[in-house]
Structure formats: structure tokens, C-alpha cells
N, C-alpha and C. Protein backbone atom coordinates (compact mmCIF):
# COMPACT_ATOMS: atom_id res chain seq x y z
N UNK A 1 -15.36 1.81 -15.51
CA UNK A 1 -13.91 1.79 -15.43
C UNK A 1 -13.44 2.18 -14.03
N UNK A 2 -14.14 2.93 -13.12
CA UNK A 2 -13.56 3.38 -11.91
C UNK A 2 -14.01 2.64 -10.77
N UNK A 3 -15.24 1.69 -11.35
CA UNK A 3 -15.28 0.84 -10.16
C UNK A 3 -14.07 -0.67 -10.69
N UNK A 4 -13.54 -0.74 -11.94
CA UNK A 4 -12.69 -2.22 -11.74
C UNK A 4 -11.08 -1.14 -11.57
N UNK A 5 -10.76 0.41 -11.47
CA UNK A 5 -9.40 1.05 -10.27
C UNK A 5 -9.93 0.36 -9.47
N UNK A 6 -11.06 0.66 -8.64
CA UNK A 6 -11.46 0.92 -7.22
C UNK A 6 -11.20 -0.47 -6.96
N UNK A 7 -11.66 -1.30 -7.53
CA UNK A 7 -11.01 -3.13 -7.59
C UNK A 7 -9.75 -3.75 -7.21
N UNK A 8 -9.00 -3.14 -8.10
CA UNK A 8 -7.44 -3.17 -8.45
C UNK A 8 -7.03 -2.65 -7.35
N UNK A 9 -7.34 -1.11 -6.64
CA UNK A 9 -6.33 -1.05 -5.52
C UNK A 9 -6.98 -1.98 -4.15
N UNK A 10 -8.06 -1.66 -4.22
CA UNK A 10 -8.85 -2.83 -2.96
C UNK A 10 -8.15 -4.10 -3.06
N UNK A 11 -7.44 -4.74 -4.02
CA UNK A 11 -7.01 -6.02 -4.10
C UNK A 11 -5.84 -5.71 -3.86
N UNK A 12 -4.98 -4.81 -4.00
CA UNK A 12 -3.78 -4.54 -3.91
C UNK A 12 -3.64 -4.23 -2.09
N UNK A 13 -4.54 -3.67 -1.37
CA UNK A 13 -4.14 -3.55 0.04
C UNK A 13 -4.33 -4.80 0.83
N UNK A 14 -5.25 -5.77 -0.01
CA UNK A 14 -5.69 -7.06 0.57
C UNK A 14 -4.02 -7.80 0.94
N UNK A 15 -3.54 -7.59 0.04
CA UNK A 15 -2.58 -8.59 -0.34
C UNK A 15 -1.35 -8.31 0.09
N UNK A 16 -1.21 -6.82 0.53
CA UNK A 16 -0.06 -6.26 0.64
C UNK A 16 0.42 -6.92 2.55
N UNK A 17 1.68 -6.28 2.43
CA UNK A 17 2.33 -6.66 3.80
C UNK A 17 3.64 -5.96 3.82
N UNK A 18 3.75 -5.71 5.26
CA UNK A 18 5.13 -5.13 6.00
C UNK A 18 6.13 -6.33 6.81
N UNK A 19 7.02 -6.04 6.67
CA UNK A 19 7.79 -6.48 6.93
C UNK A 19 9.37 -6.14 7.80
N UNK A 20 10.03 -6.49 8.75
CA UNK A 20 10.58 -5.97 9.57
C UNK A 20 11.52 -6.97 10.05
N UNK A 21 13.11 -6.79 10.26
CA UNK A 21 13.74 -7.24 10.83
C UNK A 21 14.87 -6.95 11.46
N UNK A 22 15.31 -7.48 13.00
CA UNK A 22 16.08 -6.83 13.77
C UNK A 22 17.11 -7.21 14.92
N UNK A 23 17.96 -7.01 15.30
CA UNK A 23 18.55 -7.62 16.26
C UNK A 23 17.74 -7.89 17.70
N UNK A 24 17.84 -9.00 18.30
CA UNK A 24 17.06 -8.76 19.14
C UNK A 24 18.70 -8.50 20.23
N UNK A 25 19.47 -9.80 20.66
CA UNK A 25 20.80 -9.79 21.21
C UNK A 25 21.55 -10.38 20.49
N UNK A 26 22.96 -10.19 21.03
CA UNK A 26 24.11 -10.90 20.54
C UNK A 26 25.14 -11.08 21.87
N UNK A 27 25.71 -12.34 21.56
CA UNK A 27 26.93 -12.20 22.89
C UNK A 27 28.50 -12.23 22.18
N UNK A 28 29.00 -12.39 23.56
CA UNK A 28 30.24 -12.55 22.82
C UNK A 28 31.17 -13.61 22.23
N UNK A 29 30.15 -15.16 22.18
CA UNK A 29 30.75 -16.47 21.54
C UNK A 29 31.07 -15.59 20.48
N UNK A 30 31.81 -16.82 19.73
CA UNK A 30 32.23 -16.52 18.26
C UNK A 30 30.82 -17.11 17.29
N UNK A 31 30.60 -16.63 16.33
CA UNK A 31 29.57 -16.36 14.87
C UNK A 31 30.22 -17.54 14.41
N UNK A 32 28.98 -18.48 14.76
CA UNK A 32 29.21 -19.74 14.35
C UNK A 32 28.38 -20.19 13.07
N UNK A 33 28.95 -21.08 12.38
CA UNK A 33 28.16 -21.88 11.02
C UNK A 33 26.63 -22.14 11.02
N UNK A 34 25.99 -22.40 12.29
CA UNK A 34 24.56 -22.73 12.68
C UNK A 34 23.72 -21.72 12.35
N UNK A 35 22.18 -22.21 11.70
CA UNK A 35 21.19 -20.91 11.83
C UNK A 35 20.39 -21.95 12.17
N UNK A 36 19.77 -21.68 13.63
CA UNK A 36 18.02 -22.11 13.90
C UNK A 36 17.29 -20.91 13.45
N UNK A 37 16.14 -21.72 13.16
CA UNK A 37 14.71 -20.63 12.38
C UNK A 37 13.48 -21.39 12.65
N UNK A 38 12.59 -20.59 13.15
CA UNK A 38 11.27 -21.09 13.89
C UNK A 38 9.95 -19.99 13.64
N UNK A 39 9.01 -19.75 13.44
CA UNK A 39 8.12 -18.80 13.10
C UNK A 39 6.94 -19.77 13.85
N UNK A 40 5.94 -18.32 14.81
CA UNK A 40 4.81 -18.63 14.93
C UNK A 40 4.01 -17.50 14.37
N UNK A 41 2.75 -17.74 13.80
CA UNK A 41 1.96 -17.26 13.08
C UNK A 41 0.23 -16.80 14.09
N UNK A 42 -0.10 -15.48 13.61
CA UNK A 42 -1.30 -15.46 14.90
C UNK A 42 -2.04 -14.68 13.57
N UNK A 43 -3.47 -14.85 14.09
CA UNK A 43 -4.66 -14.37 13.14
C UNK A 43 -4.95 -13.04 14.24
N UNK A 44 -5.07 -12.26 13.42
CA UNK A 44 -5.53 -10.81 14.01
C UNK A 44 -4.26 -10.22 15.35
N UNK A 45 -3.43 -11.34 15.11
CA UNK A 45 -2.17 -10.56 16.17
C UNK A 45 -2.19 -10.93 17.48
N UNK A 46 -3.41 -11.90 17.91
CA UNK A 46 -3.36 -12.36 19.09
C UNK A 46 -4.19 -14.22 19.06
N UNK A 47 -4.82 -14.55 17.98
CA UNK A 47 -5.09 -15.92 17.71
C UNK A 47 -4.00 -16.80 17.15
N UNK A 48 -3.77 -17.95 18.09
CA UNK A 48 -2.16 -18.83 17.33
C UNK A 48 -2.60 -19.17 16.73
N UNK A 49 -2.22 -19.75 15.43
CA UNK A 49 -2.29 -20.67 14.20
C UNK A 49 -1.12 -21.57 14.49
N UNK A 50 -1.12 -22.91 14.19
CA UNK A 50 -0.59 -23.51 14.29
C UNK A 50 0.73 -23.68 15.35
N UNK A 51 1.64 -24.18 15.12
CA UNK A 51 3.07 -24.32 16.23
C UNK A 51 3.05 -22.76 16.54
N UNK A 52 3.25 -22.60 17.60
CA UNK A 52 3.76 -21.22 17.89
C UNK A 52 4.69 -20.85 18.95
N UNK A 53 5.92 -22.17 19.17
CA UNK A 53 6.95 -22.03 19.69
C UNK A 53 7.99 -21.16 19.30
N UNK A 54 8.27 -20.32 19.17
CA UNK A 54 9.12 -19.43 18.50
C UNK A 54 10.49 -19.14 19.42
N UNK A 55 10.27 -19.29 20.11
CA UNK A 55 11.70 -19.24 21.39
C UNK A 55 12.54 -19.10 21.12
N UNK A 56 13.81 -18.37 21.64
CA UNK A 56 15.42 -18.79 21.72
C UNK A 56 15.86 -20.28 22.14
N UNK A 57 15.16 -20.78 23.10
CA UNK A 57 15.26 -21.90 23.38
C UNK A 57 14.77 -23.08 22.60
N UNK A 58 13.43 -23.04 21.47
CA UNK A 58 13.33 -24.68 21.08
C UNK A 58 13.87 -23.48 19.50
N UNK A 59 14.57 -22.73 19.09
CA UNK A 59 14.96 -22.50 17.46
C UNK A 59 16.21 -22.92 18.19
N UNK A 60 17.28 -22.86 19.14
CA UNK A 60 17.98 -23.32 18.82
C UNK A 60 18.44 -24.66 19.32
N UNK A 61 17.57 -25.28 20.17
CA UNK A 61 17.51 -27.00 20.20
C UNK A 61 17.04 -27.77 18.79
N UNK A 62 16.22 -26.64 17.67
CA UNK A 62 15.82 -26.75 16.58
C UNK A 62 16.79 -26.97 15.51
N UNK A 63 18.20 -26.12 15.65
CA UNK A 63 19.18 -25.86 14.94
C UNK A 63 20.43 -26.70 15.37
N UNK A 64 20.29 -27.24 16.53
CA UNK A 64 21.46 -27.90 17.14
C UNK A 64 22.78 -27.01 17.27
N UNK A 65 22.35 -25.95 18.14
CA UNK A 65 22.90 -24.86 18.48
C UNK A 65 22.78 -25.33 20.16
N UNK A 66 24.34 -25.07 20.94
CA UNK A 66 24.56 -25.34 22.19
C UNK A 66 25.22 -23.73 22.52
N UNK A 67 25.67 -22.97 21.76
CA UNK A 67 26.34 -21.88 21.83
C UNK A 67 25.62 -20.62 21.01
N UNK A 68 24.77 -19.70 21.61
CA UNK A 68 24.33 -18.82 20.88
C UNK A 68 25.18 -17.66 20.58
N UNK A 69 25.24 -17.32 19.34
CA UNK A 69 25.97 -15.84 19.52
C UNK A 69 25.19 -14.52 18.49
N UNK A 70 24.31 -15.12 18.00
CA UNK A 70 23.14 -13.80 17.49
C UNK A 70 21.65 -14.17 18.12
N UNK A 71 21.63 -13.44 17.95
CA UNK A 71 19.36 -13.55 17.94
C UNK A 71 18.77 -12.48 16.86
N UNK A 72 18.18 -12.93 16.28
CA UNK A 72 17.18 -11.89 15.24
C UNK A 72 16.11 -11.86 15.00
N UNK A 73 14.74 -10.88 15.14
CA UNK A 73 13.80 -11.27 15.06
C UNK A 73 12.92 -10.70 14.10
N UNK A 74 12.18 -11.28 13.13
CA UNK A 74 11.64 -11.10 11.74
C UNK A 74 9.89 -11.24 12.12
N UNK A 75 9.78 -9.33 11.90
CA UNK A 75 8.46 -9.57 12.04
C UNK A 75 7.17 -9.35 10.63
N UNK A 76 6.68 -10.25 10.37
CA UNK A 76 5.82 -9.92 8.95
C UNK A 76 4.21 -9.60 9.52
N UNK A 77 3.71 -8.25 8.93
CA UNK A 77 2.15 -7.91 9.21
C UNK A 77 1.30 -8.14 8.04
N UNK A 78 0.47 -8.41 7.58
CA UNK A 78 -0.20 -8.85 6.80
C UNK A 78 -1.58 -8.14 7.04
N UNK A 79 -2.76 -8.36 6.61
CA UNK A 79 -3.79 -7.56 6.16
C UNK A 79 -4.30 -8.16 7.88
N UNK A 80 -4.45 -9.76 7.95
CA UNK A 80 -5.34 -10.34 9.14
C UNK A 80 -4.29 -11.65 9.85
N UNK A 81 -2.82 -11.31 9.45
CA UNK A 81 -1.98 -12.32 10.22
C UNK A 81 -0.92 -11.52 10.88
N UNK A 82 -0.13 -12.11 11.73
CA UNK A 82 1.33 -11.50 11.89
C UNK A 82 2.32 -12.80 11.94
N UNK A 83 2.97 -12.48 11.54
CA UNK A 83 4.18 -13.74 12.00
C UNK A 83 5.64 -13.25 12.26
N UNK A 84 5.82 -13.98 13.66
CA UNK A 84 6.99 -13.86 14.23
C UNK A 84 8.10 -14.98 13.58
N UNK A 85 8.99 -14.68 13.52
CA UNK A 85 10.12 -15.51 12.92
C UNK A 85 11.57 -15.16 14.13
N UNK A 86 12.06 -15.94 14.79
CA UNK A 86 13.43 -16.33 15.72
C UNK A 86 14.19 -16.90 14.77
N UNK A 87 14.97 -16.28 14.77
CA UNK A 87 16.69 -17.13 13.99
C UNK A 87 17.97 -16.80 14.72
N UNK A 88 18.35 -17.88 15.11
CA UNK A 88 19.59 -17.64 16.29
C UNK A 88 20.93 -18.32 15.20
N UNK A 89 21.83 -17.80 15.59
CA UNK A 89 23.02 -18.44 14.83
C UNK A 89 23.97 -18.26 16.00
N UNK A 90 24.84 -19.62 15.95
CA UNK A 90 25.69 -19.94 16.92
C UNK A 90 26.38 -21.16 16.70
N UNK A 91 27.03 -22.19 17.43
CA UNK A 91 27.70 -23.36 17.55
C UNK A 91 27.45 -24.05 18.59
């Protein structure tokens, strides 16, 4: 019985994750209708996985945003990933 605990929480830290999100800037346009959103993903925190443009610049050529007026940045840690997430909202 204490090796299928010892199971259960070992599977439980596998799986688990933090999570974090924050202003990065804001200006003074007006808080427009638009949200660009872009995430790049890295193995061990420094290997890219896949797209890993994450920019202010292609989330909001992404969003069809010409006017930024937030930036926010969403960071998720995972057991053996991290992923960055950019979301700009503007007009």
C-alpha cells in the first residue's frame, strides 16, 4: 500500500505545473477590442519546440493590431517544459 501513495504522489508532481501572469507594459492609446496571442514553448527552459516567435511584434501583426496599448506576459513551468505566452491588446 505505501509503495502505490509513493505512486500517486510521484505521479502527481509529474504532472503538476505553475503558472504566472503579468504586465509586462502598457501605453497610453486607448484599450482597444484586439487581443494578439502567440506562445513559444522550450524543453528544459532553453530547447525551442516548435514556433517560438513570441514577440510584441509578430503577436501583434498576428492580431492585426497597428496600435498597442497592453502587453502581458503568461508564463507556464511544467515538470520538463516552459512556455512563454505574449498577448497584446490594442487597435
Amino acid at each position: 500500500m505505501k509503495k502505490f501513495g509513493l505512486a500517486i504522489v510521484a505521479s502527481l508532481f509529474l504532472f503538476a505545473s505553475c503558472s504566472s501572469i503579468g504586465p509586462l507594459c502598457a501605453t497610453s492609446n486607448k484599450v482597444g477590442s484586439k487581443v494578439g496571442e502567440s506562445t513559444a514553448n522550450f524543453l528544459f527552459g532553453v530547447i525551442p519546440m516548435g514556433e517560438t516567435d513570441a514577440s510584441i511584434q509578430a503577436v501583434a501583426r498576428k492580431g492585426g493590431i497597428t496600435s498597442i496599448s497592453t502587453v502581458d506576459v503568461k508564463t507556464t513551468i511544467g515538470i520538463f517544459t516552459v512556455k512563454y505566452t505574449t498577448i497584446v491588446t490594442g487597435e
